[in-house]
Protein backbone atom coordinates (compact mmCIF):
# COMPACT_ATOMS: atom_id res chain seq x y z
CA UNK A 1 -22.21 2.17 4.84
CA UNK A 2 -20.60 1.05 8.20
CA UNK A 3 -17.04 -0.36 7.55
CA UNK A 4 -15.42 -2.12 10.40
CA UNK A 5 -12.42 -3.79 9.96
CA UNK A 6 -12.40 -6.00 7.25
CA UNK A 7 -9.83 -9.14 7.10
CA UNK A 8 -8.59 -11.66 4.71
CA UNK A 9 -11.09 -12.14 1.77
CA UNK A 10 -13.01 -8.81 3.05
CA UNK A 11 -15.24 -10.77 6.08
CA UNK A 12 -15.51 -8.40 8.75
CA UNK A 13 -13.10 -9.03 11.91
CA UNK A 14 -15.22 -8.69 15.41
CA UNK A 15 -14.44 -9.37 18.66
CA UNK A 16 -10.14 -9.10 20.47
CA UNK A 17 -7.55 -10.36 18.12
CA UNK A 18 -7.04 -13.86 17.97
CA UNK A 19 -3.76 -14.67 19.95
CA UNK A 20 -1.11 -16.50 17.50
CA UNK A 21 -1.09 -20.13 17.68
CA UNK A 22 2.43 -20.44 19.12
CA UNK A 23 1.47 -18.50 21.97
CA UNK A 24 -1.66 -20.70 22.21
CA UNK A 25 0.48 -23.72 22.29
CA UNK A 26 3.14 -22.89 24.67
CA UNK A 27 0.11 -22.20 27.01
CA UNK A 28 -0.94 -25.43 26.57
CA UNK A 29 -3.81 -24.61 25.31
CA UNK A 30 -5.71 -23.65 28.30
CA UNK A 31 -8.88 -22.63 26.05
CA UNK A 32 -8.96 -26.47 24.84
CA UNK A 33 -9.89 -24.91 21.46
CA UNK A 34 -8.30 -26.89 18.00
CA UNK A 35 -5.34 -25.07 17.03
CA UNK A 36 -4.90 -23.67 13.67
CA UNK A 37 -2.94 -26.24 12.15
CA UNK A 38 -2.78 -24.32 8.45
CA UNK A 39 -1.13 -20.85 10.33
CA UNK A 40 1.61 -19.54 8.22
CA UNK A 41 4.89 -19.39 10.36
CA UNK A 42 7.57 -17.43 9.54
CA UNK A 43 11.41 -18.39 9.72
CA UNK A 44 12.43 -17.88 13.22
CA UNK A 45 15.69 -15.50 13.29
CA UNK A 46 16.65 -11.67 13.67
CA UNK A 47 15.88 -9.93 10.64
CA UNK A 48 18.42 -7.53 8.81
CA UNK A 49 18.95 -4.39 10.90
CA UNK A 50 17.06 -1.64 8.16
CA UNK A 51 19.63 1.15 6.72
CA UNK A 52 17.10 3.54 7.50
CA UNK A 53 16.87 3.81 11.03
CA UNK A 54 18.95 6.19 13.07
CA UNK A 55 21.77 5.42 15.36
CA UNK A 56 19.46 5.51 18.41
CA UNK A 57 16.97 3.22 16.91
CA UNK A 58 19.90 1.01 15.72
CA UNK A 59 21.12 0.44 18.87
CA UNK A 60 17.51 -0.34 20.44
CA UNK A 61 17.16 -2.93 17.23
CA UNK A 62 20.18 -4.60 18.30
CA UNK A 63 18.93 -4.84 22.15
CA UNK A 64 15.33 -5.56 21.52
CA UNK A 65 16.00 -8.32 18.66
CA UNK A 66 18.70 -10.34 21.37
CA UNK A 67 15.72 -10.18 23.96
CA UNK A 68 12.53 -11.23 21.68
CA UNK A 69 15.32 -14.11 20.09
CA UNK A 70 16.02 -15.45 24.08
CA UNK A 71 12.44 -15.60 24.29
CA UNK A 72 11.80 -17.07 20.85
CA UNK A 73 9.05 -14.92 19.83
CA UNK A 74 11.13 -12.94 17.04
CA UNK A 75 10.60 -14.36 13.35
CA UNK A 76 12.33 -13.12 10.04
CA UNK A 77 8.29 -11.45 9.51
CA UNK A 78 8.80 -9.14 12.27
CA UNK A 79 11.26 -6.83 10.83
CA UNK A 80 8.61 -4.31 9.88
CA UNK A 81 7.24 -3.67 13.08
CA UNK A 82 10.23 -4.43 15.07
CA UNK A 83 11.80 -1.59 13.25
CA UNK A 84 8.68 0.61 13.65
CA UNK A 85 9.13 0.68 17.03
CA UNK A 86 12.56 1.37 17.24
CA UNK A 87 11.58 4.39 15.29
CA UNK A 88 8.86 5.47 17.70
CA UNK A 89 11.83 4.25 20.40
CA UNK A 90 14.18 6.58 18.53
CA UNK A 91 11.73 9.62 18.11
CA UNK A 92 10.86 9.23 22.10
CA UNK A 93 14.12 9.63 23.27
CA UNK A 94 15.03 12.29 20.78
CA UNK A 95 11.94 14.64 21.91
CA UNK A 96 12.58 13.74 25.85
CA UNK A 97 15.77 15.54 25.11
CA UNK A 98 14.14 18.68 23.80
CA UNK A 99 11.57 18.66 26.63
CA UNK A 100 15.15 18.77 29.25
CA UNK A 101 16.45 21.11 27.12
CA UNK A 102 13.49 23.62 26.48
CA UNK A 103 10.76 22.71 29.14
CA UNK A 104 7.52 21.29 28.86
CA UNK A 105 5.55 24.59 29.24
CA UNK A 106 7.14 27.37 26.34
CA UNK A 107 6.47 30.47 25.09
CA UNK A 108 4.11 30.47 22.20
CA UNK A 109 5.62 32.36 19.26
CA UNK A 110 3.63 34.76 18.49
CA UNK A 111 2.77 36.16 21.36
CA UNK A 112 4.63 34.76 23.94
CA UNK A 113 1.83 32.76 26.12
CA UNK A 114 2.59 29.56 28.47
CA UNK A 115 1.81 26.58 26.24
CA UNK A 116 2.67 22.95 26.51
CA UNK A 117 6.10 22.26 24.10
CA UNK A 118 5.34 20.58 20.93
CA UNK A 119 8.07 18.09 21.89
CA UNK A 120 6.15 16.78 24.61
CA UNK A 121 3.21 16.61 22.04
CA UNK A 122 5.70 14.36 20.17
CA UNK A 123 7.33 12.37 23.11
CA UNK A 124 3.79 11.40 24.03
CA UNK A 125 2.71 10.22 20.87
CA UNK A 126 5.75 7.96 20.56
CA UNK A 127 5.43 6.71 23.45
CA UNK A 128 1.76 5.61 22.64
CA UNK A 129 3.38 3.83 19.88
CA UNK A 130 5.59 2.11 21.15
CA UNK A 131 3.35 0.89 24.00
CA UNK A 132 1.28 -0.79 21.42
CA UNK A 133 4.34 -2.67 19.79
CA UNK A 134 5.50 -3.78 22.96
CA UNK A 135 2.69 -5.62 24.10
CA UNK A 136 2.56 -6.86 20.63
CA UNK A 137 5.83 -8.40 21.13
CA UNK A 138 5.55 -9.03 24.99
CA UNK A 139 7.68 -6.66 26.10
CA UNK A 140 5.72 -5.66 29.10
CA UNK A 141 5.03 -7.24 32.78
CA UNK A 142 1.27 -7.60 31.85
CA UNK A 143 1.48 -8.46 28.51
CA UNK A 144 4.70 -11.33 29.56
CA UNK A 145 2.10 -12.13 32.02
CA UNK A 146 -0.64 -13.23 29.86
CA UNK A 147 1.40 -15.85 28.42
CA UNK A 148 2.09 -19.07 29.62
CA UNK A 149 4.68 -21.67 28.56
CA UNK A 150 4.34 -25.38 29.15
CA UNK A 151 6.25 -26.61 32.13
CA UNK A 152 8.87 -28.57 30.23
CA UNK A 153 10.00 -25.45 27.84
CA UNK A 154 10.52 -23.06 30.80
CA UNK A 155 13.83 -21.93 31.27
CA UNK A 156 15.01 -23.84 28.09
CA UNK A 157 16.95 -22.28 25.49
CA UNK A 158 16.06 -22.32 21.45
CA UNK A 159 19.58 -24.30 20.82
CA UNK A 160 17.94 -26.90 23.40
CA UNK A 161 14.81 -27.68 22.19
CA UNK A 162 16.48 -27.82 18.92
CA UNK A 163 19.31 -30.22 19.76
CA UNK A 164 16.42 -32.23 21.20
CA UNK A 165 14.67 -32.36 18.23
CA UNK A 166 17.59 -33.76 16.43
């Protein structure tokens, strides 16, 4: 039996991922498309810093959260993958540092050979994953590019639009 990805109540998910409503309506819903009114959202904030992560992860929480929170696409439900990819962040930087210290081509144990450094191995594979969760939170020129905010909410901060509000 063929299983693809199955979603919610076990239909099967086709096609690119739906983009979030949000997103959809600071576009202004160019696609013209109803907007899912019943869409769960979140409480918008920076989630609790997890005791887990290293100091170098910490510190890219702490950078990453202030940016996504000026752009107003952080929510309280992000604080799982936010702090996956500080991980990946964290492991990145930690194997770049072995691949400066030790080279990416090294001397295979056992017999001494040329072969590409297992840190690089890992410093790749981070990086893979962090790629993902930054175009996941629009953290990249393309992916910031793909988005489009209604003329009147450009440039304005979260404590305006909420002042506005009343």
């Amino acid at each position: 039996m063929n299983f693809r990805k199955i979603g919610y109540r076990g239909c099967h998910v086709r096609g690119r991922k739906p983009k979030p409503t949000v997103l959809r309506a600071l576009e202004g819903n160019p696609s013209k498309r109803p907007l899912n009114d019943a869409e769960p959202v979140p409480p918008a904030g920076i989630p609790d810093c997890p005791a887990f992560l290293d100091d170098e992860a910490r510190a890219e929480w702490f950078r990453t959260a202030e940016v996504l929170r000026e752009m107003n696409l952080l929510s309280l439900a992000d604080r799982s993958a936010l702090a996956a990819y500080c991980t990946a962040y964290s492991r990145w930087v930690h194997a770049e540092d072995q691949v400066k210290k030790f080279g990416t081509i090294v001397k295979s144990p056992d017999k001494g050979f040329p072969m590409k450094s297992p840190y690089l191995t890992v410093a790749d594979q981070a990086l893979e994953t962090m790629r993902k969760f930054m175009v996941e939170f629009g953290l990249t020129p393309s992916s910031r590019s793909r988005i489009r905010m209604k003329p009147e909410l450009v440039g304005r901060s979260e404590l305006d639009l909420f002042l506005e509000a009343g």
